[in-house]
C-alpha atoms as a PDB file:
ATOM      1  CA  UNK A   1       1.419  -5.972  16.028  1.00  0.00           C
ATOM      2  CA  UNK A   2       1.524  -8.545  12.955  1.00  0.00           C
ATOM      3  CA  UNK A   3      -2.070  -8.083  12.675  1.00  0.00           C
ATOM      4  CA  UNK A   4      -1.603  -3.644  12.753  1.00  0.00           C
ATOM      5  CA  UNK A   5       1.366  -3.924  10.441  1.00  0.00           C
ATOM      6  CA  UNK A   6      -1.383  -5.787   7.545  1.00  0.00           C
ATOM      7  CA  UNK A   7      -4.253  -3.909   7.795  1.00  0.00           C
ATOM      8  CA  UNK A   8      -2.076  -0.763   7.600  1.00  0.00           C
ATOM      9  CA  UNK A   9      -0.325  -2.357   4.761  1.00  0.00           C
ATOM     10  CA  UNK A  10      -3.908  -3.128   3.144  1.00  0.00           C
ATOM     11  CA  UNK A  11      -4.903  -0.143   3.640  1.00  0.00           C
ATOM     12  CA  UNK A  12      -2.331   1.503   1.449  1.00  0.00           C
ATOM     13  CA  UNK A  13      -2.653  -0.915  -0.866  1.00  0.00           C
ATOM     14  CA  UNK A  14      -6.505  -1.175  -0.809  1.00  0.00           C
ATOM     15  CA  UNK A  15      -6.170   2.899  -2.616  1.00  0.00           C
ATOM     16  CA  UNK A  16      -5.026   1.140  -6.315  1.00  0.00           C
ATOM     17  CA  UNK A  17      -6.957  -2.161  -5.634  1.00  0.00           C
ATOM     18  CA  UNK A  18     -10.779  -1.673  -5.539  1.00  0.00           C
ATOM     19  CA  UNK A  19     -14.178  -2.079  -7.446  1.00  0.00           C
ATOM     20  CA  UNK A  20     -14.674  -0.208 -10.872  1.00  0.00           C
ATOM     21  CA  UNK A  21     -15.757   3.814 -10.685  1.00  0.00           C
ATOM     22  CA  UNK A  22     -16.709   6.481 -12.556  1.00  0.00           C
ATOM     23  CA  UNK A  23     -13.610   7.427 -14.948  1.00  0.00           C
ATOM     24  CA  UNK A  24     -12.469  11.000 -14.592  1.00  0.00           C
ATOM     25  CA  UNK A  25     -10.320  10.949 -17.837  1.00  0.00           C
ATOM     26  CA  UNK A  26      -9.085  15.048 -17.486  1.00  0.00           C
ATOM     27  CA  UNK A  27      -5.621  16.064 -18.177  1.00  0.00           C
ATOM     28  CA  UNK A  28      -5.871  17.993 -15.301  1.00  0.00           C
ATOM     29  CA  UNK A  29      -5.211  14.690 -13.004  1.00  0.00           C
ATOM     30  CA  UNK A  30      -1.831  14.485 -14.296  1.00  0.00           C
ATOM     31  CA  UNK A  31      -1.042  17.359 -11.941  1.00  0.00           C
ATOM     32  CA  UNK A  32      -2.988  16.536  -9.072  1.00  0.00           C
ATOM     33  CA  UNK A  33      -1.291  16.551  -5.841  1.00  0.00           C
ATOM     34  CA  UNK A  34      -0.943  18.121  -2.699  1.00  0.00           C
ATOM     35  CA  UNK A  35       1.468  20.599  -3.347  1.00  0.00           C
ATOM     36  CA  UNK A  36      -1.432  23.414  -3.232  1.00  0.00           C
ATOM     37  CA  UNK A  37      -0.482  26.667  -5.295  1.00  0.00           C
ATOM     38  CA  UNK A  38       2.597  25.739  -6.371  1.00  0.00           C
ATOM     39  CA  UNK A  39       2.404  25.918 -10.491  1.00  0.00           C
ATOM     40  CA  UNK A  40       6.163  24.692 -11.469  1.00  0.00           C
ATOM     41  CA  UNK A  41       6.551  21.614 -12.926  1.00  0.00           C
ATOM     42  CA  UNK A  42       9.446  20.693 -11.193  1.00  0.00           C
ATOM     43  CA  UNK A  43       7.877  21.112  -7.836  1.00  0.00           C
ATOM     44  CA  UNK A  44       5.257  18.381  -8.699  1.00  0.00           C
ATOM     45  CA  UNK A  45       8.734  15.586  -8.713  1.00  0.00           C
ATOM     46  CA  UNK A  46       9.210  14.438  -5.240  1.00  0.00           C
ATOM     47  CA  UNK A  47      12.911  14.384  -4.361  1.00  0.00           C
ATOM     48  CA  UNK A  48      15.227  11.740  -4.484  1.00  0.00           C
ATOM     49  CA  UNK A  49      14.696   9.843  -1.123  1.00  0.00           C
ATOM     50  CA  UNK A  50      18.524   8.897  -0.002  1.00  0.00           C
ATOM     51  CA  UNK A  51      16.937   7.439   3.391  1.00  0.00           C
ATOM     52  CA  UNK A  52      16.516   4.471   1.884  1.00  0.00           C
ATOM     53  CA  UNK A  53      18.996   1.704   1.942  1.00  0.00           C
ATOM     54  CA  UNK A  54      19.658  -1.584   0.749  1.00  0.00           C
ATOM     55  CA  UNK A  55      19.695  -2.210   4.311  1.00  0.00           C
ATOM     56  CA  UNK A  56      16.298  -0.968   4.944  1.00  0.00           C
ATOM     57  CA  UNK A  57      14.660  -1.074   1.667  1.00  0.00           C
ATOM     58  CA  UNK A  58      11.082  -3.040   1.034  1.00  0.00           C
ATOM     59  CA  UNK A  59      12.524  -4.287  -1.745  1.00  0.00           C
ATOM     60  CA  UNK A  60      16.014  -6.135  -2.725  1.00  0.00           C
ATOM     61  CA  UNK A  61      16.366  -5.290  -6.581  1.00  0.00           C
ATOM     62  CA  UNK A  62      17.350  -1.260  -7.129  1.00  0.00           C
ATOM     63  CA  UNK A  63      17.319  -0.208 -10.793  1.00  0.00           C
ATOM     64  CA  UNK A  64      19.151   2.405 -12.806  1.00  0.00           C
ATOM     65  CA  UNK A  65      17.704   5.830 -13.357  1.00  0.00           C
ATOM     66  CA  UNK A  66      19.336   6.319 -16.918  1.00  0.00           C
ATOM     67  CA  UNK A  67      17.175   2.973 -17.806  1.00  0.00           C
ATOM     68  CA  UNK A  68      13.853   4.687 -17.022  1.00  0.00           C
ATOM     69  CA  UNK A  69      15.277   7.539 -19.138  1.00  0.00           C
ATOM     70  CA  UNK A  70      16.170   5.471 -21.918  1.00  0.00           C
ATOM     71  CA  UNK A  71      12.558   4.286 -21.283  1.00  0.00           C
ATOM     72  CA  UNK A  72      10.981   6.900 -21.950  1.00  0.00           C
ATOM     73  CA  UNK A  73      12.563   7.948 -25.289  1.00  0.00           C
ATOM     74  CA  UNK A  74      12.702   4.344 -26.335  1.00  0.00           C
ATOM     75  CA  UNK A  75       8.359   4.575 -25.624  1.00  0.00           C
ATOM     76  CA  UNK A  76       7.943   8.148 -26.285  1.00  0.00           C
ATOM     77  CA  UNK A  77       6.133   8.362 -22.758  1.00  0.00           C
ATOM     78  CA  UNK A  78       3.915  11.213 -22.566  1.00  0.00           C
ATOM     79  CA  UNK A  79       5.728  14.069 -20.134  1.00  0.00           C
ATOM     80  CA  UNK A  80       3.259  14.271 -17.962  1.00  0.00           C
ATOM     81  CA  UNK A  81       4.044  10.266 -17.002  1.00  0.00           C
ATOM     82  CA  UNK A  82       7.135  11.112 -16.802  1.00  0.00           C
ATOM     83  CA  UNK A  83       7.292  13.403 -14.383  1.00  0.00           C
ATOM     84  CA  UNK A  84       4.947  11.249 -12.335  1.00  0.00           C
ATOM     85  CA  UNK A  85       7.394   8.404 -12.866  1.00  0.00           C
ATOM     86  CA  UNK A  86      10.224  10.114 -12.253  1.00  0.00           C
ATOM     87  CA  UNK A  87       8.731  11.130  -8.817  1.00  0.00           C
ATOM     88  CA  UNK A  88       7.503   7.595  -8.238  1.00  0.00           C
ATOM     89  CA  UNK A  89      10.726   6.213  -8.411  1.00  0.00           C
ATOM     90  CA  UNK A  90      12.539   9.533  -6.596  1.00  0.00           C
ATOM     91  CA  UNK A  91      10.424   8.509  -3.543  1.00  0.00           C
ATOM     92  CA  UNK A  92      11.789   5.116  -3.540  1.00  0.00           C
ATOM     93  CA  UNK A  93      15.178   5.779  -4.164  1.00  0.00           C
ATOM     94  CA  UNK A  94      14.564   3.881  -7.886  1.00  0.00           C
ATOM     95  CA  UNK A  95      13.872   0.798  -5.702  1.00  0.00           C
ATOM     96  CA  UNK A  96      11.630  -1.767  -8.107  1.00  0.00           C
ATOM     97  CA  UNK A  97       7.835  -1.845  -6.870  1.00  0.00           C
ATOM     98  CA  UNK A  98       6.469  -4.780  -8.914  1.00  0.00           C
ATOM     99  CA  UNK A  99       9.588  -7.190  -8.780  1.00  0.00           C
ATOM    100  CA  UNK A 100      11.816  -8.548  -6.120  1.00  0.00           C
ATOM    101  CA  UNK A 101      14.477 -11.355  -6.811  1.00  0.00           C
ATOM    102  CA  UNK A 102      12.286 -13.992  -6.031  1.00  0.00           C
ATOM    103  CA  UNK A 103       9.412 -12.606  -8.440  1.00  0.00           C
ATOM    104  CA  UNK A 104       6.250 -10.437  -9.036  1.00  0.00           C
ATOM    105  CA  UNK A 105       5.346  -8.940  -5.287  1.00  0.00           C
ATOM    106  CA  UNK A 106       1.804  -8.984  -3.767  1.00  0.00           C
ATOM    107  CA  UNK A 107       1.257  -5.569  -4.958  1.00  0.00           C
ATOM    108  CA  UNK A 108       2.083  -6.366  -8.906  1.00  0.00           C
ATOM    109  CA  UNK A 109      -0.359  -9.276  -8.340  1.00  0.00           C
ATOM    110  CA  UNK A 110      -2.633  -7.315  -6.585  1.00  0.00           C
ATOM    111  CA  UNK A 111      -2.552  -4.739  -9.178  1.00  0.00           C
ATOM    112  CA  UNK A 112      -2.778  -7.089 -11.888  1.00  0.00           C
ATOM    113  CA  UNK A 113      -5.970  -8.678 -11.178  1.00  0.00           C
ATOM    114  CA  UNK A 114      -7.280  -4.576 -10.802  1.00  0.00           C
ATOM    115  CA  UNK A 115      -5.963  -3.961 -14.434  1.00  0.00           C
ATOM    116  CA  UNK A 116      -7.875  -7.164 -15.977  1.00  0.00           C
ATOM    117  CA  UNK A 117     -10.954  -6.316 -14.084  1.00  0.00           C
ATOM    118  CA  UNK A 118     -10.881  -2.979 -15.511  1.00  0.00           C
ATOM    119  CA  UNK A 119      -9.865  -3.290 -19.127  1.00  0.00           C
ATOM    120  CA  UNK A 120     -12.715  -6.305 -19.162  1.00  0.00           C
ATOM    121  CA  UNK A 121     -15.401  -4.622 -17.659  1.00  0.00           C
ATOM    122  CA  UNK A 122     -14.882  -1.012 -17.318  1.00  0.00           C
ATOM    123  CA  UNK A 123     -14.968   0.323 -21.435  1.00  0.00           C
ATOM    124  CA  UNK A 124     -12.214   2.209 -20.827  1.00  0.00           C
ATOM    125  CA  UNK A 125      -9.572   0.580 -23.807  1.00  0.00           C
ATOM    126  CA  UNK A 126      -6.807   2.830 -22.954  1.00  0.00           C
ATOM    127  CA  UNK A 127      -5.117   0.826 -20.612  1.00  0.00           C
ATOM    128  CA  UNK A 128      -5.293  -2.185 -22.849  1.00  0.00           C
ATOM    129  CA  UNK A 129      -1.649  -3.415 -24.125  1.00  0.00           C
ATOM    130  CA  UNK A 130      -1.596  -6.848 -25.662  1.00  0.00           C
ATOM    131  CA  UNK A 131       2.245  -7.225 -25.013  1.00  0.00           C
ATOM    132  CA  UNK A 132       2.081  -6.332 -20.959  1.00  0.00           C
ATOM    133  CA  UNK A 133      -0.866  -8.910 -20.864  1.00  0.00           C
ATOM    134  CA  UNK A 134       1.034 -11.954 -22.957  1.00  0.00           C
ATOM    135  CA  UNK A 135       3.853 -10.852 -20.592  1.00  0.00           C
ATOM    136  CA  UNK A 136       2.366 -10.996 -17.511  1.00  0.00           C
ATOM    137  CA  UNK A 137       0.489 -13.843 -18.124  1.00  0.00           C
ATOM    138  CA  UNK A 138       3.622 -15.778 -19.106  1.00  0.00           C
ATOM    139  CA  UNK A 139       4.744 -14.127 -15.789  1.00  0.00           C
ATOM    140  CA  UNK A 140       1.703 -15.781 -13.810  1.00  0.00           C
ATOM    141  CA  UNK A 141       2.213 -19.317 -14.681  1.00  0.00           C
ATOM    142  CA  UNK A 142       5.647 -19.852 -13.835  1.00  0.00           C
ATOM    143  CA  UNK A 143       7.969 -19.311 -10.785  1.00  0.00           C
ATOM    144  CA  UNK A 144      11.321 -17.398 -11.817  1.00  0.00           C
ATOM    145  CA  UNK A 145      14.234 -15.132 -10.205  1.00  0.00           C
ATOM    146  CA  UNK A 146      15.182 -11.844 -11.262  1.00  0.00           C
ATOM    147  CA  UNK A 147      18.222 -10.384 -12.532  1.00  0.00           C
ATOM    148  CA  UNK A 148      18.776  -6.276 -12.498  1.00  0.00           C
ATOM    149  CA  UNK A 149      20.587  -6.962 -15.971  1.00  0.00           C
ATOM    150  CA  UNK A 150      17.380  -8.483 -17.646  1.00  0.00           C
ATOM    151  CA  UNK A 151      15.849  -5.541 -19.609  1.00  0.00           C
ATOM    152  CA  UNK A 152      12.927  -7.252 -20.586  1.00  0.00           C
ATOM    153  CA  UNK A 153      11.766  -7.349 -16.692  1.00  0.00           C
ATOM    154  CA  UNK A 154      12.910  -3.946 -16.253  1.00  0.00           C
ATOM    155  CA  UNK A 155      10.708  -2.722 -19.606  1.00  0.00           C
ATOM    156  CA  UNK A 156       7.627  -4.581 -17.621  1.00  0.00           C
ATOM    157  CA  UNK A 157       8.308  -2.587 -14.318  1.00  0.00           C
ATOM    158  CA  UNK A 158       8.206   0.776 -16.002  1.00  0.00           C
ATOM    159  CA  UNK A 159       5.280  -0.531 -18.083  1.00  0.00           C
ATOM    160  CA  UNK A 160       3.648  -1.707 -15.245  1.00  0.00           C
ATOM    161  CA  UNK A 161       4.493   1.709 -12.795  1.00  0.00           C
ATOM    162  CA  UNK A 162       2.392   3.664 -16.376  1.00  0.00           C
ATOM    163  CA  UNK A 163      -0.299   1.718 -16.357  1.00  0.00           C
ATOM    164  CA  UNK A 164      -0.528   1.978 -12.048  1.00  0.00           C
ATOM    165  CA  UNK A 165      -0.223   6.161 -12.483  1.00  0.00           C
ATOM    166  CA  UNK A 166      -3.086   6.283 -15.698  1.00  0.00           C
ATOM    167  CA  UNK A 167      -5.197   3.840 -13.604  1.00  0.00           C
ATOM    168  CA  UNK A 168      -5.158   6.002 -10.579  1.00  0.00           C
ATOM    169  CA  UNK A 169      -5.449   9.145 -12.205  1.00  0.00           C
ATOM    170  CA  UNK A 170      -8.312   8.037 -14.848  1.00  0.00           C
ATOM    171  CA  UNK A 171     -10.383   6.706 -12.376  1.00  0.00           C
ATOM    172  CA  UNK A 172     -10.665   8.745  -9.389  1.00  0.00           C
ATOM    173  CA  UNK A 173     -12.040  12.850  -9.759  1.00  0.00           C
ATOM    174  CA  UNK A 174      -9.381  15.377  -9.307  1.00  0.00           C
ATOM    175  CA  UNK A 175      -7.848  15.826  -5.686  1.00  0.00           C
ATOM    176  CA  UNK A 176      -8.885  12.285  -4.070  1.00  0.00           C
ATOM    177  CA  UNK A 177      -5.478  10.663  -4.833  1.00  0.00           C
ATOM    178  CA  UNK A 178      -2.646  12.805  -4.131  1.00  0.00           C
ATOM    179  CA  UNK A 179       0.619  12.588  -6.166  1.00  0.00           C
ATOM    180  CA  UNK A 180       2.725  12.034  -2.508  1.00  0.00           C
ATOM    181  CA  UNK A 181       0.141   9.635  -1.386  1.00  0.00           C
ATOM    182  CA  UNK A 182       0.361   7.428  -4.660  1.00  0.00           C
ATOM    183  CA  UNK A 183       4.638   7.201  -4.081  1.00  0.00           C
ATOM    184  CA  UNK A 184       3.602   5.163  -1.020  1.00  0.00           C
ATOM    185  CA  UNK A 185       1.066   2.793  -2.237  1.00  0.00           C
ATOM    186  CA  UNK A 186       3.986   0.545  -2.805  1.00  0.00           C
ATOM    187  CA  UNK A 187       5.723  -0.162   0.523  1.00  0.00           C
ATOM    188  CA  UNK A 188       9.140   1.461   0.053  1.00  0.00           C
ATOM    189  CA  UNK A 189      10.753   1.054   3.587  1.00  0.00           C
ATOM    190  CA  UNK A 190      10.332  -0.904   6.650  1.00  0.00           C
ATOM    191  CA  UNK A 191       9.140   1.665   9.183  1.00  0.00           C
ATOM    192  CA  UNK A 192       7.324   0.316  12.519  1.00  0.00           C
ATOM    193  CA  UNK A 193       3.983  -0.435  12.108  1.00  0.00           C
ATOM    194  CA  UNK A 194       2.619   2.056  14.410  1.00  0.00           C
ATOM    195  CA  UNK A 195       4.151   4.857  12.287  1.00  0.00           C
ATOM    196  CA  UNK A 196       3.003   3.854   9.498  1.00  0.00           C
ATOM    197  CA  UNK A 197      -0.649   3.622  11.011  1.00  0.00           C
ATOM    198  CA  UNK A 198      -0.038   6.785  12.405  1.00  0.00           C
ATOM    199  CA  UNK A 199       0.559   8.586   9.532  1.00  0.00           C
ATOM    200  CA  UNK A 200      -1.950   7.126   7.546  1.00  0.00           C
ATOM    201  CA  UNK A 201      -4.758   8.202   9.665  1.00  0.00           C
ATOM    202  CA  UNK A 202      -3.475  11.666  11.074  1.00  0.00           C
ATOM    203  CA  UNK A 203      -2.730  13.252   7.785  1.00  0.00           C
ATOM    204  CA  UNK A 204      -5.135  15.922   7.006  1.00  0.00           C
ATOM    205  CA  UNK A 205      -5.346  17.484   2.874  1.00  0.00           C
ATOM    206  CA  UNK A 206      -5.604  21.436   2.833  1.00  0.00           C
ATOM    207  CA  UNK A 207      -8.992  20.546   0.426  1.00  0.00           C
ATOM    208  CA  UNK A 208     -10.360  18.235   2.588  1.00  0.00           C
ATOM    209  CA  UNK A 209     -10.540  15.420  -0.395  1.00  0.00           C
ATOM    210  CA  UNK A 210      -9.811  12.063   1.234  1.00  0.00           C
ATOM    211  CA  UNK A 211     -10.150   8.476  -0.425  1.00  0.00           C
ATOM    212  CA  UNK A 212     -12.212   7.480   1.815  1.00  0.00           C
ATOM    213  CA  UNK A 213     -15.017   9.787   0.483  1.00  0.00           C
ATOM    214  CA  UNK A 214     -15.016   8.041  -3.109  1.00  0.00           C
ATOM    215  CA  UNK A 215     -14.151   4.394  -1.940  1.00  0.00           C
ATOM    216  CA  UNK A 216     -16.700   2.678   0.501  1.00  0.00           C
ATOM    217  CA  UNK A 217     -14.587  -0.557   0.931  1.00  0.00           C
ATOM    218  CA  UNK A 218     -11.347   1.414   1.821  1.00  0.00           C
ATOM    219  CA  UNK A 219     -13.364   3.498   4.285  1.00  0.00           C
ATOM    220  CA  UNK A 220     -14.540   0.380   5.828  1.00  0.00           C
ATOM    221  CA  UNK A 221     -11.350  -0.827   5.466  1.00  0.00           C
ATOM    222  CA  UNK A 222      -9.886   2.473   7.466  1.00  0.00           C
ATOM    223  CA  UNK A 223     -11.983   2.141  10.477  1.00  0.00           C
ATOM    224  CA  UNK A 224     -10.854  -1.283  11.060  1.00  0.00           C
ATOM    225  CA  UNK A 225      -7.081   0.280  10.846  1.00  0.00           C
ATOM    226  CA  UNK A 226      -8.056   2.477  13.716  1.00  0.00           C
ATOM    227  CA  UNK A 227      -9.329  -0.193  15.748  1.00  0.00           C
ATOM    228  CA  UNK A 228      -6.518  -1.758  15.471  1.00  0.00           C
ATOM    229  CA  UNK A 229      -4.248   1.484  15.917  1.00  0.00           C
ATOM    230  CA  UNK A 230      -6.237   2.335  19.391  1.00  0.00           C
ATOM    231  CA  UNK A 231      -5.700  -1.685  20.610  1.00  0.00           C
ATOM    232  CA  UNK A 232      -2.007  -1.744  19.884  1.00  0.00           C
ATOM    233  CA  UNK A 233      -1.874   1.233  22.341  1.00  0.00           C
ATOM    234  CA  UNK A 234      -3.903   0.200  24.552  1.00  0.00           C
ATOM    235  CA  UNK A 235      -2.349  -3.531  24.964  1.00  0.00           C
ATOM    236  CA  UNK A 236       0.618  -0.975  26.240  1.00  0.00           C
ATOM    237  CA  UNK A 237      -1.205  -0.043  29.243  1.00  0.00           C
ATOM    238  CA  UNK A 238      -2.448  -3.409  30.376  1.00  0.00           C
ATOM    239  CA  UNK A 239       0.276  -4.904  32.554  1.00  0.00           C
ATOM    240  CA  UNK A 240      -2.102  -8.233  32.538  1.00  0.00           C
ATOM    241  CA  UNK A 241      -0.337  -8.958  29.072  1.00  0.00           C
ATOM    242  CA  UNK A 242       2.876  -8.854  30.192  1.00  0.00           C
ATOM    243  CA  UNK A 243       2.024 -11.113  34.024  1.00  0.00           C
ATOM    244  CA  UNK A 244       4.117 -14.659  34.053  1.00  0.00           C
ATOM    245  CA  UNK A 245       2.071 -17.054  33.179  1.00  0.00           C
ATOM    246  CA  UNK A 246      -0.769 -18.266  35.749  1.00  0.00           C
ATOM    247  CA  UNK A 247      -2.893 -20.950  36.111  1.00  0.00           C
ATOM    248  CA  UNK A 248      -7.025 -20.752  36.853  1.00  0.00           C
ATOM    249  CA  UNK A 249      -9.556 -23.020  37.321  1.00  0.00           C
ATOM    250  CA  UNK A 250     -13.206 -23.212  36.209  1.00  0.00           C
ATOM    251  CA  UNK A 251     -14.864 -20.386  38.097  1.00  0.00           C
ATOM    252  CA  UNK A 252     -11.923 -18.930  39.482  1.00  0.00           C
ATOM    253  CA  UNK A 253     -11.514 -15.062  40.197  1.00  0.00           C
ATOM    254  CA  UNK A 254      -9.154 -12.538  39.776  1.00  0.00           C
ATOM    255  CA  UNK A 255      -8.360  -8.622  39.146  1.00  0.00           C
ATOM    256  CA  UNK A 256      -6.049 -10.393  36.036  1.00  0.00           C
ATOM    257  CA  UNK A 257      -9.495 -12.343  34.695  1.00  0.00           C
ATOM    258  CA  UNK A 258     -11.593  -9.203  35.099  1.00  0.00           C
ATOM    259  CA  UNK A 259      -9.067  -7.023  33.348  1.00  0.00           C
ATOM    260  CA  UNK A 260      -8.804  -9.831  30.507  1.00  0.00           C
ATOM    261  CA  UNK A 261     -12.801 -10.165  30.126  1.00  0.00           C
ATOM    262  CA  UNK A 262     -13.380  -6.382  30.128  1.00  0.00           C
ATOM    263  CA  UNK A 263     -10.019  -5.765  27.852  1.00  0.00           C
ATOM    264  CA  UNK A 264     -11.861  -8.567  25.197  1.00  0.00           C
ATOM    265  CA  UNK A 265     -15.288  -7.172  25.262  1.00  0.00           C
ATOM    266  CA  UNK A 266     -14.845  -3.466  24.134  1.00  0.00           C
ATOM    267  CA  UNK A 267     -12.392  -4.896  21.541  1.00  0.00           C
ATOM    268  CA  UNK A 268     -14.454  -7.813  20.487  1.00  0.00           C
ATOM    269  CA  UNK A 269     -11.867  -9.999  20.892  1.00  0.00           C
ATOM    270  CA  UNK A 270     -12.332 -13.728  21.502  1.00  0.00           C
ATOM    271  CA  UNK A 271     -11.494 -14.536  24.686  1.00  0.00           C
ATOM    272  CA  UNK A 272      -9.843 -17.578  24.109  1.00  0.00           C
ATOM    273  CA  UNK A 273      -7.038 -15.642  21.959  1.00  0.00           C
ATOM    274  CA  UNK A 274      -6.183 -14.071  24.779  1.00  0.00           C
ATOM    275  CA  UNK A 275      -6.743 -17.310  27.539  1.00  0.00           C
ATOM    276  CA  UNK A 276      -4.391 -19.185  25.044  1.00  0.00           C
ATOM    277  CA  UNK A 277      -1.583 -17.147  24.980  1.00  0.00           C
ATOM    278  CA  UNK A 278      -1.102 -17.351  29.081  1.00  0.00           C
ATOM    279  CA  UNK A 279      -1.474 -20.700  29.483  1.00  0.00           C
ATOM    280  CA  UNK A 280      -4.992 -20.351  31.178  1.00  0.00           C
ATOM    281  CA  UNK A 281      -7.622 -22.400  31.305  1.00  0.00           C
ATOM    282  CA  UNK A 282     -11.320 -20.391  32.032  1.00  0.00           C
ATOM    283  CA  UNK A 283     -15.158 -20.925  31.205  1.00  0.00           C
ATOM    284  CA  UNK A 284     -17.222 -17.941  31.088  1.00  0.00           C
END
């Protein structure tokens, strides 16, 4: 299950964090999403998602949504960021997605490392910002707590959320990346890991444009996640893996030893992962 709940988790991350691409710098991206025909504005702002708790929250730190407006006027943030951050942060409640108390999170270093790689290599200077890069790298080299009343952290986590929405909307061609899809990149809430494989890999796009189709390494990356997905149900039907433990000796037979071996060879799992777990002792 541990093993499911990462590669799922990887998977949604893997979307933002990935080799460089052809840019697809079109306004038009902006209001990409999968809300098909619908032309409003305000339609393209996910609503405010009271589901989430501090009880059941990814995250521990929860921000004010006045600060992202003062934000905005304080940066003059373009509106069609806005609305995308606005939506962002309506999805998680207004949840922080780069900072917890104890620090940066996986996915701000994650992203990080995506955002040098492209500003070095890719020619695209847009995303460049001297005083997010001083600031992060100050970030980087020290361990430190943070506080919901420290403004300057809370300027770098709406910084940080622009760059993640102009990265993904730059580099990808209209339609692969959808605005709902995007909100969960992030991990917002702890939901079982079997839902959240679930819906990864049964949701289907009216325009059949999948991120899979543009991103080799997440496709690979996907089929794995299914793998895994099909074994966690299938470890459900074999009653082997819930048996008391037993003892065998070399060259010893049993239904339980035949339903391990077959069980390990059509998931290509090493046998002695499984052997170790009930205490058995068997040469094949």
């Amino acid at each position: 299950m541990k093993t499911l709940f990462i590669c799922a988790a990887l998977c949604t991350l893997f979307i933002s964090c990935n080799q460089i691409g052809n840019s697809q710098n079109t306004a038009n991206n902006y209001e990409s999403d999968d809300d098909g025909e619908k032309s409003e504005l305000e339609k393209k702002v996910s609503k405010r998602d009271y589901s989430i708790t501090r009880q059941n929250a990814y995250n521990d730190l929860f921000l004010d949504s006045m600060a992202m407006e003062n934000f905005f006027t304080q940066k003059k943030t373009p509106d069609a960021i806005i609305r995308r951050m606005r939506s962002f942060y309506n999805a998680r409640n207004y949840q922080y997605a780069w900072f917890t108390s104890n620090g940066l999170t996986e996915q701000a270093l994650g992203f990080w490392n995506l955002h040098n790689f492209y500003t070095t290599y890719s020619g695209d200077t847009s995303l460049t910002d001297k005083a997010l890069k001083k600031k992060m790298d100050n970030l980087l080299t020290d361990s430190f707590s943070v506080s919901t009343a420290d403004k300057g952290l809370l300027s770098t986590e709406f910084t940080l959320t622009h760059h993640f929405i102009d990265y993904s909307l730059k580099k990808y061609e209209k339609g692969y990346i959808k605005r709902k899809e995007m909100e969960r990149f992030i991990p917002r809430k702890k939901d079982d890991a079997l839902y959240l494989a679930d819906s990864l890999l049964s949701k289907k796009h009216k325009d059949n444009k999948y991120f899979e189709d543009v991103n080799q390494s997440y496709k690979l990356l996907k089929e794995q996640l299914i793998k895994y997905h099909q074994l966690a149900k299938s470890v459900a039907g074999n009653q082997f893996l819930y048996q008391k433990k037993a003892t065998h000796k070399k060259g010893a037979s049993s239904p339980t030893i035949a339903s391990i071996k077959k069980f390990c060879r059509h998931w290509g799992i090493c046998l002695a992962q499984i052997l170790l777990r009930y205490s058995m002792t068997l040469w094949s």
